[in-house]
PDB file of N, CA and C in Angstrom:
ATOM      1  N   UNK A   1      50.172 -46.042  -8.240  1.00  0.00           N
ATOM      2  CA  UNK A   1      49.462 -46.323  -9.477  1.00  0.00           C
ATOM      3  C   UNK A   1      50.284 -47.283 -10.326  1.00  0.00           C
ATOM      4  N   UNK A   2      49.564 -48.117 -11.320  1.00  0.00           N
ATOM      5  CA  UNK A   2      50.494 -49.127 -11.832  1.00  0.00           C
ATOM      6  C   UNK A   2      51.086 -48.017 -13.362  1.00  0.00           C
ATOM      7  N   UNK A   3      52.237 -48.828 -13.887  1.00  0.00           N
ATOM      8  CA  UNK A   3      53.194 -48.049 -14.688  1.00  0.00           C
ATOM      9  C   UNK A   3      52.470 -48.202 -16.141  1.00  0.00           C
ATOM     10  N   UNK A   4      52.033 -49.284 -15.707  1.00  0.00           N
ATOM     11  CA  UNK A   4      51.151 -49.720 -17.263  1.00  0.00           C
ATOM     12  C   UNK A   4      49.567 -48.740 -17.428  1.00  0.00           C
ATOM     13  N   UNK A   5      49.317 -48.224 -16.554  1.00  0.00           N
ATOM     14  CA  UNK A   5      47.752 -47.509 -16.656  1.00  0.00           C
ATOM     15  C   UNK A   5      48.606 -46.281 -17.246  1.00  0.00           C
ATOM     16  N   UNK A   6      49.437 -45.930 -16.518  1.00  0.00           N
ATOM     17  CA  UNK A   6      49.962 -44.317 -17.063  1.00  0.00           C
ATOM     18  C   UNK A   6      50.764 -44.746 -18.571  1.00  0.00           C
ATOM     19  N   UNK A   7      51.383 -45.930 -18.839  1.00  0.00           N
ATOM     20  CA  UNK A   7      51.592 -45.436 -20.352  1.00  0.00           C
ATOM     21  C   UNK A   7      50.467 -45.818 -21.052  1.00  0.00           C
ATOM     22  N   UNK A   8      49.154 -46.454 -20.977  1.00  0.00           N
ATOM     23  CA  UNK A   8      48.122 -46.576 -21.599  1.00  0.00           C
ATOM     24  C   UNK A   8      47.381 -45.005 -21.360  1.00  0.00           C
ATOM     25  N   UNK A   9      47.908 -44.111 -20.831  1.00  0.00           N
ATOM     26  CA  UNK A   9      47.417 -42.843 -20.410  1.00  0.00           C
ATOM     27  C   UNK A   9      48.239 -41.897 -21.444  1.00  0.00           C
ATOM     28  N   UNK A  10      49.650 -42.423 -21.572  1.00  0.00           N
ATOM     29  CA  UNK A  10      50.461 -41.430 -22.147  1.00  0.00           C
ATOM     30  C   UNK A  10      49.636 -41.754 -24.078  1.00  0.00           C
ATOM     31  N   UNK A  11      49.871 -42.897 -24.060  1.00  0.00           N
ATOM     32  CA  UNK A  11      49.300 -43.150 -25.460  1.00  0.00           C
ATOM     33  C   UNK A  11      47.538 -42.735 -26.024  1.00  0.00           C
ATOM     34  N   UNK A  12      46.934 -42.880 -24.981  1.00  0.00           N
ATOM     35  CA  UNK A  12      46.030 -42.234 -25.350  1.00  0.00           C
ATOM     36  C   UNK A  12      45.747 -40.618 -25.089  1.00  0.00           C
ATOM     37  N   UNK A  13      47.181 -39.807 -24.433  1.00  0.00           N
ATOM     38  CA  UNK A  13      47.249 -38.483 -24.835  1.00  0.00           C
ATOM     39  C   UNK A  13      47.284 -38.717 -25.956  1.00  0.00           C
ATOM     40  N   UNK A  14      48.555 -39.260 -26.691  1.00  0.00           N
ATOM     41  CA  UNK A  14      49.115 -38.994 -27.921  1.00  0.00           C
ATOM     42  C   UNK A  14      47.918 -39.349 -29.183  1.00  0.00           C
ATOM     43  N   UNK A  15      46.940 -40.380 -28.757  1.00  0.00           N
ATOM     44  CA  UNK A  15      45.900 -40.705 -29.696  1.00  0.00           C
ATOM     45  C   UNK A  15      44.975 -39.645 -29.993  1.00  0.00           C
ATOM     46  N   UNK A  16      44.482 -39.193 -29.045  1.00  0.00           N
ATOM     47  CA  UNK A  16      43.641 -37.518 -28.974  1.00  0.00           C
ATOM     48  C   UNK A  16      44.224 -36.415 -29.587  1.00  0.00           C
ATOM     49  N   UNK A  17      45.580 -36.273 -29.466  1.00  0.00           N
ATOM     50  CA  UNK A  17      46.392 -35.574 -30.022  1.00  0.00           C
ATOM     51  C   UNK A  17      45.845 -35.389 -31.630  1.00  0.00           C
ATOM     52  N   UNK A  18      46.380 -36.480 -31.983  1.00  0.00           N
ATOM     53  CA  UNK A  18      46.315 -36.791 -33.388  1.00  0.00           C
ATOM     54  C   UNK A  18      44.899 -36.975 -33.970  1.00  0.00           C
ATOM     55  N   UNK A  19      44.170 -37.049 -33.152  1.00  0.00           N
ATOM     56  CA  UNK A  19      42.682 -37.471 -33.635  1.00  0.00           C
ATOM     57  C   UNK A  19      42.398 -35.645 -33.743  1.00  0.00           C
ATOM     58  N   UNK A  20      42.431 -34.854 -33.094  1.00  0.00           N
ATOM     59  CA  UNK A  20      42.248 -33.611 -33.420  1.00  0.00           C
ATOM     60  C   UNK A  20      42.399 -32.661 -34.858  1.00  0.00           C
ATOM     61  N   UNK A  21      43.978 -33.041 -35.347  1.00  0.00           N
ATOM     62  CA  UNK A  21      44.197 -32.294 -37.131  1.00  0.00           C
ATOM     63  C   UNK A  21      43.621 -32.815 -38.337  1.00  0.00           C
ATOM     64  N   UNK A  22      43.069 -34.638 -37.928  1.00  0.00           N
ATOM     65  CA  UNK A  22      42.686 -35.253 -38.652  1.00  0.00           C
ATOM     66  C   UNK A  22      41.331 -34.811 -38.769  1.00  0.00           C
ATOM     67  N   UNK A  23      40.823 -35.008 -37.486  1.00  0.00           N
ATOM     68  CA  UNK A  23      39.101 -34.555 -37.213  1.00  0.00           C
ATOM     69  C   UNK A  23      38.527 -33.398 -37.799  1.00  0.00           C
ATOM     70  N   UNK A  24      39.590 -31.910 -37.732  1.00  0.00           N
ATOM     71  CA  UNK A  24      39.062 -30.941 -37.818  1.00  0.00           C
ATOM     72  C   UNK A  24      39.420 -30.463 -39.311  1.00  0.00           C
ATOM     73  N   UNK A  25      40.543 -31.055 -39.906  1.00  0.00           N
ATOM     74  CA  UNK A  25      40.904 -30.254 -41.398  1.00  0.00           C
ATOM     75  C   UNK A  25      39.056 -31.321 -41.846  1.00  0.00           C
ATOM     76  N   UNK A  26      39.373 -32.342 -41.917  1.00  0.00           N
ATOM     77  CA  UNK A  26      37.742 -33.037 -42.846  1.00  0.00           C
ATOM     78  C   UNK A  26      37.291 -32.548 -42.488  1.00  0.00           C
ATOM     79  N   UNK A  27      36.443 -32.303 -41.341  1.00  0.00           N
ATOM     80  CA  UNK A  27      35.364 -31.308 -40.840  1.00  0.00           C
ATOM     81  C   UNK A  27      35.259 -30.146 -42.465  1.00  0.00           C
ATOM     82  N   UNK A  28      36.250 -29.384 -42.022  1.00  0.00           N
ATOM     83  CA  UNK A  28      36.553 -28.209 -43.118  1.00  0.00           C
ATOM     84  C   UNK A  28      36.618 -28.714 -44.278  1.00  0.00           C
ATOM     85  N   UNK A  29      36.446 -29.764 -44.679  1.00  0.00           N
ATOM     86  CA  UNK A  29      36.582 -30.220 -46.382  1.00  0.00           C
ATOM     87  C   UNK A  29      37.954 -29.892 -46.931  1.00  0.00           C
ATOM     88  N   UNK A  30      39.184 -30.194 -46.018  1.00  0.00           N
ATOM     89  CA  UNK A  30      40.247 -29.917 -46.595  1.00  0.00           C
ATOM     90  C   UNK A  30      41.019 -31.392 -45.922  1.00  0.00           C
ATOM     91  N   UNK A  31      41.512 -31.539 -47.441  1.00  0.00           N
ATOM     92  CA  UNK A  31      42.636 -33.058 -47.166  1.00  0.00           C
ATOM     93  C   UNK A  31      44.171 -32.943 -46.795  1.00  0.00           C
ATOM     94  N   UNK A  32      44.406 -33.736 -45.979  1.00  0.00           N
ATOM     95  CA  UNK A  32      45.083 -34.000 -45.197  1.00  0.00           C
ATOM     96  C   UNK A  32      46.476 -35.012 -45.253  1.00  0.00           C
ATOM     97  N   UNK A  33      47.265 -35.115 -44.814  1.00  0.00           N
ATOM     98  CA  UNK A  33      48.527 -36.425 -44.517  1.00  0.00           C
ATOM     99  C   UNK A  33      47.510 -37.628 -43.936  1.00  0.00           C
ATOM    100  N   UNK A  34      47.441 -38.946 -44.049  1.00  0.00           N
ATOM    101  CA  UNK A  34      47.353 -39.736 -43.141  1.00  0.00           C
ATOM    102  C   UNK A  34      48.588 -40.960 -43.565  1.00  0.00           C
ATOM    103  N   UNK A  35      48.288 -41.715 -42.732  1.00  0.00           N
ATOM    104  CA  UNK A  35      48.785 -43.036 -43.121  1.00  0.00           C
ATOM    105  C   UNK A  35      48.555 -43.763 -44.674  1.00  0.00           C
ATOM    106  N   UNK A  36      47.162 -43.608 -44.874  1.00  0.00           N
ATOM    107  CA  UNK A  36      46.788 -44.068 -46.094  1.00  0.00           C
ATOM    108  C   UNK A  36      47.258 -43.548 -46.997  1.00  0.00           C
ATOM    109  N   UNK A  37      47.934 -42.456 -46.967  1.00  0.00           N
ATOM    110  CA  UNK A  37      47.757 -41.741 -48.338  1.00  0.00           C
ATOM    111  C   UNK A  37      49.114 -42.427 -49.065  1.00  0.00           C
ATOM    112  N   UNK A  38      49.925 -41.396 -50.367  1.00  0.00           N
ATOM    113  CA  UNK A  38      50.258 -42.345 -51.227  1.00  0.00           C
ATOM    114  C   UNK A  38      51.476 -41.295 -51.598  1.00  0.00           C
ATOM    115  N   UNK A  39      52.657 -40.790 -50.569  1.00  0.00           N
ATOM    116  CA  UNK A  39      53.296 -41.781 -50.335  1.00  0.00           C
ATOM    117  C   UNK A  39      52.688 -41.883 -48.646  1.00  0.00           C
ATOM    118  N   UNK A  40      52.919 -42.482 -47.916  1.00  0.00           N
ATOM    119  CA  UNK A  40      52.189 -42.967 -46.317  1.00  0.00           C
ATOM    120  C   UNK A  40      52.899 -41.759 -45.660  1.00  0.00           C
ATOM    121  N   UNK A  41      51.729 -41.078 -44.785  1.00  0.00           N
ATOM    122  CA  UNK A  41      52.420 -39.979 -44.156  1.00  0.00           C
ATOM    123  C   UNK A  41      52.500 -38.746 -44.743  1.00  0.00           C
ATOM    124  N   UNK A  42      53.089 -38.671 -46.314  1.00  0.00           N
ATOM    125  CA  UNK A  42      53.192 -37.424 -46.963  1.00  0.00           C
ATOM    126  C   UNK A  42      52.022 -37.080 -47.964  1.00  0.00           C
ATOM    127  N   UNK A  43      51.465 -38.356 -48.597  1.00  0.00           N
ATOM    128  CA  UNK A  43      50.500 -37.384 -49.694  1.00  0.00           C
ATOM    129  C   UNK A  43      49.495 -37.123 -49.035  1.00  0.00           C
ATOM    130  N   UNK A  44      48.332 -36.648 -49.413  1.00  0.00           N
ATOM    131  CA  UNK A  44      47.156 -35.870 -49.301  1.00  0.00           C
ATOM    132  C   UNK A  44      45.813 -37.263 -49.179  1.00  0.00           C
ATOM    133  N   UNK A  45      45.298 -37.056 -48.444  1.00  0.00           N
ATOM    134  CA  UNK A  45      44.323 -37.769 -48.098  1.00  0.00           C
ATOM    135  C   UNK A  45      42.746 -37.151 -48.297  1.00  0.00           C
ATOM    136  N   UNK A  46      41.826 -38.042 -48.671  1.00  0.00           N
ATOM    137  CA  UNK A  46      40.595 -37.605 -48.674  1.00  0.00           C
ATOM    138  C   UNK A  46      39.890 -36.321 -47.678  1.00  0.00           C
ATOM    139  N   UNK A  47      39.073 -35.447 -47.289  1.00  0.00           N
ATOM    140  CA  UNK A  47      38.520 -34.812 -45.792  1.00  0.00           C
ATOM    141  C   UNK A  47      37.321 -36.072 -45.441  1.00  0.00           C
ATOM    142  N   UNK A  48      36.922 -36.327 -46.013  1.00  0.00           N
ATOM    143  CA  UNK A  48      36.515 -38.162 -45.867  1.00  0.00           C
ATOM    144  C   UNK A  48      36.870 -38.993 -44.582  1.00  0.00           C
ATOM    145  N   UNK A  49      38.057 -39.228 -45.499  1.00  0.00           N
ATOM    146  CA  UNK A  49      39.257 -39.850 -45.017  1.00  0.00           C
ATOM    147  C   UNK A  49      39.205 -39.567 -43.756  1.00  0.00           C
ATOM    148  N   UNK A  50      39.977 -38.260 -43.511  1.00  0.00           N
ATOM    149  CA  UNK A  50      40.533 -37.630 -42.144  1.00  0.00           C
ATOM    150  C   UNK A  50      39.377 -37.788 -41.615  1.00  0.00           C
ATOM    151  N   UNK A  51      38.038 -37.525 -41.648  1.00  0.00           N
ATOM    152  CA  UNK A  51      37.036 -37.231 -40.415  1.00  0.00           C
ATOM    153  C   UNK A  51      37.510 -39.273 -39.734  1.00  0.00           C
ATOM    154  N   UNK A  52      37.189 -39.880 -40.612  1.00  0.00           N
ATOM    155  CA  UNK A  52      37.399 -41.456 -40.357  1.00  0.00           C
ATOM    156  C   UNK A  52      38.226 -41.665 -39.294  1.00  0.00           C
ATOM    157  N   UNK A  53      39.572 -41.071 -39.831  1.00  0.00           N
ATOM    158  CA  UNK A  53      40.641 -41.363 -39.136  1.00  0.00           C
ATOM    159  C   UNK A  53      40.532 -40.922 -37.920  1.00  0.00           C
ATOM    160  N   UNK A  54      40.338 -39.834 -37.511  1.00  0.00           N
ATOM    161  CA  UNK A  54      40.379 -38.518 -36.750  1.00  0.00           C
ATOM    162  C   UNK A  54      39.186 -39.654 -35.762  1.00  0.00           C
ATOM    163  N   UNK A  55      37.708 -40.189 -36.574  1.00  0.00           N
ATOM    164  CA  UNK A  55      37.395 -40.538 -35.473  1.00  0.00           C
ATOM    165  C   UNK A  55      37.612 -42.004 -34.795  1.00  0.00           C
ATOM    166  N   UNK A  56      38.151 -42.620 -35.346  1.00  0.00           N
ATOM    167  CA  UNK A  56      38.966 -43.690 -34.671  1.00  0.00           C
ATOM    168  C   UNK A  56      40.051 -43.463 -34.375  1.00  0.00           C
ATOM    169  N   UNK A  57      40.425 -42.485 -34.004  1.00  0.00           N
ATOM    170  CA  UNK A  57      41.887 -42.229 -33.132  1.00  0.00           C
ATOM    171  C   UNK A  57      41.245 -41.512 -31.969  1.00  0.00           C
ATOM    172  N   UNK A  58      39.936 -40.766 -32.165  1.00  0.00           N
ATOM    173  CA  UNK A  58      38.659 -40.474 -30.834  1.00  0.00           C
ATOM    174  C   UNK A  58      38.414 -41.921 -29.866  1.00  0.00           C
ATOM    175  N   UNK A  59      38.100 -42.879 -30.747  1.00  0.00           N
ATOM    176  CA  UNK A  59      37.572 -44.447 -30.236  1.00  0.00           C
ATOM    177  C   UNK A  59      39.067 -44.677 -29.642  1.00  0.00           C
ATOM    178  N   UNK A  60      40.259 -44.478 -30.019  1.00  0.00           N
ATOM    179  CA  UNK A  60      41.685 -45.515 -29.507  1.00  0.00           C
ATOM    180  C   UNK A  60      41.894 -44.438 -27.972  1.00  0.00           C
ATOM    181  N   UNK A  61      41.553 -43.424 -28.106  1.00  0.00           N
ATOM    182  CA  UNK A  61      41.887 -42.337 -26.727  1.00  0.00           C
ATOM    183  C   UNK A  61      40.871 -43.048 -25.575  1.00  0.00           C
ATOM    184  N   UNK A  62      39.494 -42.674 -26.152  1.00  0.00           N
ATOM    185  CA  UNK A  62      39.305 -43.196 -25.470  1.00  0.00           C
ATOM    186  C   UNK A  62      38.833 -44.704 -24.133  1.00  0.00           C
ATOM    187  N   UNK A  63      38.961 -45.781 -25.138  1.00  0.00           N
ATOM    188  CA  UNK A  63      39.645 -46.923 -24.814  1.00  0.00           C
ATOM    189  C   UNK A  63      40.791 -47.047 -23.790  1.00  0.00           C
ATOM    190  N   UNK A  64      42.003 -46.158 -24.445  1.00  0.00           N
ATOM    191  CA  UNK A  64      43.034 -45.907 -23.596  1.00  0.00           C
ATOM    192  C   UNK A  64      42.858 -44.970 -22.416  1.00  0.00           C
ATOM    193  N   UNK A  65      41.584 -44.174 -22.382  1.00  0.00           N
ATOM    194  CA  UNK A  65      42.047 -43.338 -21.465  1.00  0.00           C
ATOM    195  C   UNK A  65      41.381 -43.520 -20.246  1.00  0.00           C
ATOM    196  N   UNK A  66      39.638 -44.210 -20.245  1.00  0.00           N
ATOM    197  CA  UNK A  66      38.756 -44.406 -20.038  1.00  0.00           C
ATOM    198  C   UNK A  66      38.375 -46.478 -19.263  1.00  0.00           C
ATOM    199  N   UNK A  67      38.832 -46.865 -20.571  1.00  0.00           N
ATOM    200  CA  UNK A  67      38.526 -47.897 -20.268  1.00  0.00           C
ATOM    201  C   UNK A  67      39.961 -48.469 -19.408  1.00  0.00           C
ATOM    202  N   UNK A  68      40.602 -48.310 -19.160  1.00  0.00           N
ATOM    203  CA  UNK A  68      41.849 -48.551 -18.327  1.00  0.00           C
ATOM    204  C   UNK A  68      41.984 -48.315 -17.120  1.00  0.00           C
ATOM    205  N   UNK A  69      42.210 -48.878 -16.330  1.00  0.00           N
ATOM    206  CA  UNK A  69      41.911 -48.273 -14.535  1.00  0.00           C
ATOM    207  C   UNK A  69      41.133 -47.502 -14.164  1.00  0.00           C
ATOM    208  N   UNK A  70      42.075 -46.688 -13.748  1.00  0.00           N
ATOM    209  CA  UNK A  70      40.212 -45.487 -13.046  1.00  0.00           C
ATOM    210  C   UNK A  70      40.986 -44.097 -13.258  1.00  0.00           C
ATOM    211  N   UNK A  71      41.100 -43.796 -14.554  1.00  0.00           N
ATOM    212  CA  UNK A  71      41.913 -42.287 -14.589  1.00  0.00           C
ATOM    213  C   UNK A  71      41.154 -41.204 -14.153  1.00  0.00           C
ATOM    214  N   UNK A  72      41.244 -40.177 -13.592  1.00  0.00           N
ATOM    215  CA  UNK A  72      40.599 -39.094 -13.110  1.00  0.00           C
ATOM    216  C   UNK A  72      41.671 -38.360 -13.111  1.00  0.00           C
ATOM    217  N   UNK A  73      40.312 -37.421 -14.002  1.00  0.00           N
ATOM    218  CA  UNK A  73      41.051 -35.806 -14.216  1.00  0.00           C
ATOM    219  C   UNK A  73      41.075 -34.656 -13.232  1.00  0.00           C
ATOM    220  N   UNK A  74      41.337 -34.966 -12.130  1.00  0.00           N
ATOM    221  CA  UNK A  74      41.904 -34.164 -11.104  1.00  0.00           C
ATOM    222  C   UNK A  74      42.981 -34.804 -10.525  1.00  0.00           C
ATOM    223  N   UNK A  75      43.737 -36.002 -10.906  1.00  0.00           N
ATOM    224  CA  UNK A  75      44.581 -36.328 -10.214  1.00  0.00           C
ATOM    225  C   UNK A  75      45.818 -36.190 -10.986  1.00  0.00           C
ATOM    226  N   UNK A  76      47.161 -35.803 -10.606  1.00  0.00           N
ATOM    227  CA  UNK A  76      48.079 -35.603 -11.080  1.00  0.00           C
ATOM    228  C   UNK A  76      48.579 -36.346 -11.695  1.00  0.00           C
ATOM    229  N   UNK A  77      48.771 -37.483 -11.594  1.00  0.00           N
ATOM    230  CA  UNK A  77      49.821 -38.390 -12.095  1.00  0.00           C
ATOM    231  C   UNK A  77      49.387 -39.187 -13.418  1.00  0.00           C
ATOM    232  N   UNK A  78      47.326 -39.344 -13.879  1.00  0.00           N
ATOM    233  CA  UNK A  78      47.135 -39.671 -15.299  1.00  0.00           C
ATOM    234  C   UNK A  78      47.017 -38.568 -15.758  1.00  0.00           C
ATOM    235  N   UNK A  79      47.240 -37.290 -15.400  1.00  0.00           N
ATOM    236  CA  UNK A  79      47.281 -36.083 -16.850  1.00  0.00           C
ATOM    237  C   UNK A  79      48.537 -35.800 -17.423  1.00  0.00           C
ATOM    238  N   UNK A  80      49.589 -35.905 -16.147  1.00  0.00           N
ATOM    239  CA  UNK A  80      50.903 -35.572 -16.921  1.00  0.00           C
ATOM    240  C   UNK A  80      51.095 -36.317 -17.572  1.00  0.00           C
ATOM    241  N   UNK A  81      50.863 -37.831 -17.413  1.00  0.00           N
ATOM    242  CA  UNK A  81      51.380 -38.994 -18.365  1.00  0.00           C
ATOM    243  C   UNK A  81      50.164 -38.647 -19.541  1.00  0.00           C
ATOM    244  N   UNK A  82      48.708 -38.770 -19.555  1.00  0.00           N
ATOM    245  CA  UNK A  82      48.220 -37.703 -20.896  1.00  0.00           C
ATOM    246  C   UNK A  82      48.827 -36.554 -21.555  1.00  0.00           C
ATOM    247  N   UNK A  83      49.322 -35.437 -21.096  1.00  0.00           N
ATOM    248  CA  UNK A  83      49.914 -34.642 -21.475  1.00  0.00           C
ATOM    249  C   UNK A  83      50.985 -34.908 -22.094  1.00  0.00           C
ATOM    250  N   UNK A  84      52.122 -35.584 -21.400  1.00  0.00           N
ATOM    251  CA  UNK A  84      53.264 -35.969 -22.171  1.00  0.00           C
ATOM    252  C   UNK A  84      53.267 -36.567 -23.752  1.00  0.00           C
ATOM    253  N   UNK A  85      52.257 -37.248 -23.597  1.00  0.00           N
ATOM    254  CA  UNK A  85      51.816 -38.119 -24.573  1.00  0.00           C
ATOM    255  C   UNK A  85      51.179 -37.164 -25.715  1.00  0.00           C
ATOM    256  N   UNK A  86      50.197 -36.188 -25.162  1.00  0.00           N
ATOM    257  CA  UNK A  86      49.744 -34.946 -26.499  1.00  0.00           C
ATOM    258  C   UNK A  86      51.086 -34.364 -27.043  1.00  0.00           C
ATOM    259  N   UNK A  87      51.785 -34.057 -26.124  1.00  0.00           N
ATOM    260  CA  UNK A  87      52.910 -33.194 -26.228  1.00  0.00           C
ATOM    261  C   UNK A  87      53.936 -33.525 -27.743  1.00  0.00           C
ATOM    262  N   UNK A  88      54.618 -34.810 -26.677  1.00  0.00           N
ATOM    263  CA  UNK A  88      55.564 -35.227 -27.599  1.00  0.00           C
ATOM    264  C   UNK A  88      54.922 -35.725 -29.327  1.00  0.00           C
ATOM    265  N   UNK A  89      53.720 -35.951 -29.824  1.00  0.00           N
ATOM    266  CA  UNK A  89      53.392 -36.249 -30.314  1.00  0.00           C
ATOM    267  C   UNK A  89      52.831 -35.292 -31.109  1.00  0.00           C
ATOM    268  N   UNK A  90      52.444 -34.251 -30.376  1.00  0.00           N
ATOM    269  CA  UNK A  90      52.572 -32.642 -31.296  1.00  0.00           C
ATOM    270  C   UNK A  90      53.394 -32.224 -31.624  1.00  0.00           C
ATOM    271  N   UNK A  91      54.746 -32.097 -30.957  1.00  0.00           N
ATOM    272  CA  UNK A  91      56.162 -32.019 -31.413  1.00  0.00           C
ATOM    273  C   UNK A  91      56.298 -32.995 -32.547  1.00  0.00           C
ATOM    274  N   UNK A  92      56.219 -34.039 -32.800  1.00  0.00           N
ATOM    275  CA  UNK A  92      56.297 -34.531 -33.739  1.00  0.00           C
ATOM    276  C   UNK A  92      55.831 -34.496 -35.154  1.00  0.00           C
ATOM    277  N   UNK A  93      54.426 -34.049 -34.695  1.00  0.00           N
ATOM    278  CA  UNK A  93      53.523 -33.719 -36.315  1.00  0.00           C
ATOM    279  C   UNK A  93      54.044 -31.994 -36.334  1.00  0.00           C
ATOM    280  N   UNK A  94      54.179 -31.659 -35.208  1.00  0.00           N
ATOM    281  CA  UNK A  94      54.827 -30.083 -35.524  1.00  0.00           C
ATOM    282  C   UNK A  94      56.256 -30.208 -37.023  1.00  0.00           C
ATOM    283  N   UNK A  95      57.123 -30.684 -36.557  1.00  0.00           N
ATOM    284  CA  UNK A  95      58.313 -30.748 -37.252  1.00  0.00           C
ATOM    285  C   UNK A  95      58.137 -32.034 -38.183  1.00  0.00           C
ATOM    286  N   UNK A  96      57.353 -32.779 -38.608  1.00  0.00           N
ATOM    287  CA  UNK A  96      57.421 -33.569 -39.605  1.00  0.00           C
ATOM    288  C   UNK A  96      56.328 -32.990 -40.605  1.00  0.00           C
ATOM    289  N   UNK A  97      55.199 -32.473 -40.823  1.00  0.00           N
ATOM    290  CA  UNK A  97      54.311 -31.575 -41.454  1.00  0.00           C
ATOM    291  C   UNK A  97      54.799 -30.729 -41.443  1.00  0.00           C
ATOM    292  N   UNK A  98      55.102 -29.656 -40.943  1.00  0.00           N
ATOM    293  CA  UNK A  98      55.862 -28.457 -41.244  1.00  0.00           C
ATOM    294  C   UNK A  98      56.304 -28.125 -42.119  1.00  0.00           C
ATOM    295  N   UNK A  99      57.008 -29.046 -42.652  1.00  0.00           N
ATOM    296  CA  UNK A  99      57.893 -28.721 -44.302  1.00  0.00           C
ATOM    297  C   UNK A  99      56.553 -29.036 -45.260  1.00  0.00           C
ATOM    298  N   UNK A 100      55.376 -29.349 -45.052  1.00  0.00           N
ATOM    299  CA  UNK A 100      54.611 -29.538 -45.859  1.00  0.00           C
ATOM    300  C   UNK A 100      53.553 -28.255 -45.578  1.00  0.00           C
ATOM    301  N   UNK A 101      53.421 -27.648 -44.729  1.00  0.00           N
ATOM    302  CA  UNK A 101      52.488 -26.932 -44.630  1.00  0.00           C
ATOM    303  C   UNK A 101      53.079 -25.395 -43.971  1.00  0.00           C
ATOM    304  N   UNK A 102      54.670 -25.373 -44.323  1.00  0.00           N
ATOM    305  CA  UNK A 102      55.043 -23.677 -43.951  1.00  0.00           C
ATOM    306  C   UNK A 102      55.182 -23.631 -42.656  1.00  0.00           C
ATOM    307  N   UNK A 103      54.733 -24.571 -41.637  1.00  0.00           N
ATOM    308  CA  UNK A 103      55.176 -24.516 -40.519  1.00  0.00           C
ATOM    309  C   UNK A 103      56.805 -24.425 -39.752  1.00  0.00           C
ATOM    310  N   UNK A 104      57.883 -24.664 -40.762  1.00  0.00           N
ATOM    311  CA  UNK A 104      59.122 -24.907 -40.347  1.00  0.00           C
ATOM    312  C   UNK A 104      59.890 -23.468 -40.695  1.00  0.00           C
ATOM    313  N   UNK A 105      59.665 -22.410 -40.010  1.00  0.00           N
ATOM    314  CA  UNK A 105      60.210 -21.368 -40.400  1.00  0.00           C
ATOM    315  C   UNK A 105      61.563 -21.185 -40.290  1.00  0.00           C
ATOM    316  N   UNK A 106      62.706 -20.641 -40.907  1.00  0.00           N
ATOM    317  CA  UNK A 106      63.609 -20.412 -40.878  1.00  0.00           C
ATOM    318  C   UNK A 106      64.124 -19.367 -40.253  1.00  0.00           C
ATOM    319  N   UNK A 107      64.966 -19.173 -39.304  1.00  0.00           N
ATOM    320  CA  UNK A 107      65.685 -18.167 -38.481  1.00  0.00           C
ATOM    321  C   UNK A 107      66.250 -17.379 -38.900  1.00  0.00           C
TER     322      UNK A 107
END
C-alpha cells in the first residue's frame, strides 16, 4: 500500500475524531473550545458554531478517508493508520481540555 494513502488515513482518523465533541456538545446546545473562539482553542464557542465545525471536520474525514485510494474497512493496514490517528488526537484533546472541563484528575 502506498505510505501516503495511510497518512491521508491516519489524518482523517484524527479528523473524525475531532468532528465528534464538536458535533455532539452543539447538537446538545452546549458551547464548546474551537479554533474560533477568543482566546483560539480555549474560549467558548457558539453550539452553532460547533455543529459547523464538527460538520466540516465530517466533510475533511471523509475526503481523507474515502476519497483517497481504496480504503476498506476490513483490511488491516487503513484502520490502524485510522485508529492511530483517532487515538493520538484524543489523547490530545484528552489532556489539553481537561484542565477546562475536570477531566485532569489528580492522583
Amino acid at each position: 500500500m502506498n505510505w501516503l494513502h495511510d497518512l491521508s488515513y491516519f489524518f482523517g482518523g484524527a479528523f473524525l475524531a475531532n468532528a465528534i465533541p464538536h458535533f455532539v456538545s452543539g447538537s446538545m446546545g452546549r458551547p464548546f473550545q474551537t479554533p474560533f473562539a477568543k482566546p483560539p482553542g480555549e474560549g467558548l464557542s457558539s453550539s452553532t458554531l460547533n455543529v459547523i465545525w464538527g460538520f466540516i471536520n465530517f466533510i475533511g474525514a471523509y475526503l481523507l478517508l474515502v476519497c483517497v485510494g481504496d480504503f476498506n474497512i476490513h483490511a488491516a493496514e487503513p484502520m490502524i493508520a485510522l485508529g492511530l490517528g483517532a487515538l493520538l488526537l484524543s489523547l490530545f484533546a484528552a489532556t489539553h481540555f481537561g484542565r477546562f472541563h475536570g477531566g485532569n484528575l489528580q492522583q
